[in-house]
Protein backbone atom coordinates (compact mmCIF):
# COMPACT_ATOMS: atom_id res chain seq x y z
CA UNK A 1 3.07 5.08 -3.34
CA UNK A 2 0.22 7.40 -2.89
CA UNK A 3 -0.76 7.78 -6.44
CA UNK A 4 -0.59 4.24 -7.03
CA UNK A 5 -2.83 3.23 -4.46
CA UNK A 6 -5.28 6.41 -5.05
CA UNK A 7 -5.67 5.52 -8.58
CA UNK A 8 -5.98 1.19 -8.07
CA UNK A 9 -8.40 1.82 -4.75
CA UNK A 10 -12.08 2.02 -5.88
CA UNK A 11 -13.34 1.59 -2.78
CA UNK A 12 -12.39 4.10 -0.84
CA UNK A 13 -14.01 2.87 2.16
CA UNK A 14 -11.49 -0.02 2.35
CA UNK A 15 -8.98 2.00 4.40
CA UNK A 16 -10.58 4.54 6.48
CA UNK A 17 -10.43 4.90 10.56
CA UNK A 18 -11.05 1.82 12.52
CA UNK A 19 -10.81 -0.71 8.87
CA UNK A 20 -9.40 -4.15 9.70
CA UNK A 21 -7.92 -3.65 6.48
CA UNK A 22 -5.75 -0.63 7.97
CA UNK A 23 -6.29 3.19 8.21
CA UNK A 24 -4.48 4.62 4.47
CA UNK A 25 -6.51 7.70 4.78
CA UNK A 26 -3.98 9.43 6.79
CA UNK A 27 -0.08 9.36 6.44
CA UNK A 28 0.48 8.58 9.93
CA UNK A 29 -2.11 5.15 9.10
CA UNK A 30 -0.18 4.63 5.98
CA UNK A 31 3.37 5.05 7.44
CA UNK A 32 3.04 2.34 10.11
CA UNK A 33 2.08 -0.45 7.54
CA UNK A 34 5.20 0.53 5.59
CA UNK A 35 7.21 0.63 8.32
CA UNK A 36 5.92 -3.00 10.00
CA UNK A 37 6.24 -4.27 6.30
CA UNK A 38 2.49 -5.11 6.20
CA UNK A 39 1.88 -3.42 2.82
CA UNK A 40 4.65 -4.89 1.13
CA UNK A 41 3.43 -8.29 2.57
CA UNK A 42 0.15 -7.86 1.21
CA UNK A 43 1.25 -6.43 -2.46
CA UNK A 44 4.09 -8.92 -2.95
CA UNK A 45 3.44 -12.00 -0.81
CA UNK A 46 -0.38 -12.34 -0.27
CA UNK A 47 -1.08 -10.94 -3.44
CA UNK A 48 -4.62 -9.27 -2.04
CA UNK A 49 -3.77 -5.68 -2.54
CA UNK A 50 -5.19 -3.80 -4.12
CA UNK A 51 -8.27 -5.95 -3.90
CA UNK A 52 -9.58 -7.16 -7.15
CA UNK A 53 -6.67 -6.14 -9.32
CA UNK A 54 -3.37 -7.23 -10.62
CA UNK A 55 -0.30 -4.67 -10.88
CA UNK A 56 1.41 -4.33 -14.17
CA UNK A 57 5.37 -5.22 -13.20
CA UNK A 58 5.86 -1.24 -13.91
CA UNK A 59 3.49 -0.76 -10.87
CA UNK A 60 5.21 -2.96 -9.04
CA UNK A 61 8.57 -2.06 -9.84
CA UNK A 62 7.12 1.21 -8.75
CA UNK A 63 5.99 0.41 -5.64
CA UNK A 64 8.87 -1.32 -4.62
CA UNK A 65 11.17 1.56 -5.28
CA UNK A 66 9.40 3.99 -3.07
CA UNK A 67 9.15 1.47 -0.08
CA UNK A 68 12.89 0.41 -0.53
CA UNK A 69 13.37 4.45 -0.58
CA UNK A 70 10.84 5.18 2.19
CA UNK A 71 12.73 1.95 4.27
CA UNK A 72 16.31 3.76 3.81
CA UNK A 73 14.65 7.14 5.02
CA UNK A 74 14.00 5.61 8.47
């Protein structure tokens, strides 16, 4: 996932320590939102990440894959 979301994030200020949007600059930050589901919510269901883009399927297909892997991990 990490690659994905370094290379779709412009704004790298969107996801730092105390965001409302969520604190991606760390794993620990990161790992929580995958774990609650909140990422996958907002790349599959809301639709609002990343901000200002659309993912190619690939991308998707992607990203799904290494949350359904990181999910089976816990």
């Amino acid at each position: 996932m990490r690659p994905l979301g370094e290379s779709k994030h412009a704004d790298s200020s969107s996801h730092v320590y105390r965001s409302l949007n969520g604190n991606y600059s760390t794993y620990s930050g990161t790992e929580e939102d995958v774990n609650n589901g909140k990422i996958s919510n907002r790349v599959f269901d809301s639709q609002n990440m990343p901000k200002n883009a659309t993912l190619p399927q690939d991308e998707l297909n992607k990203f799904k894959r290494d949350e359904d892997s990181s999910n089976s991990q816990n």
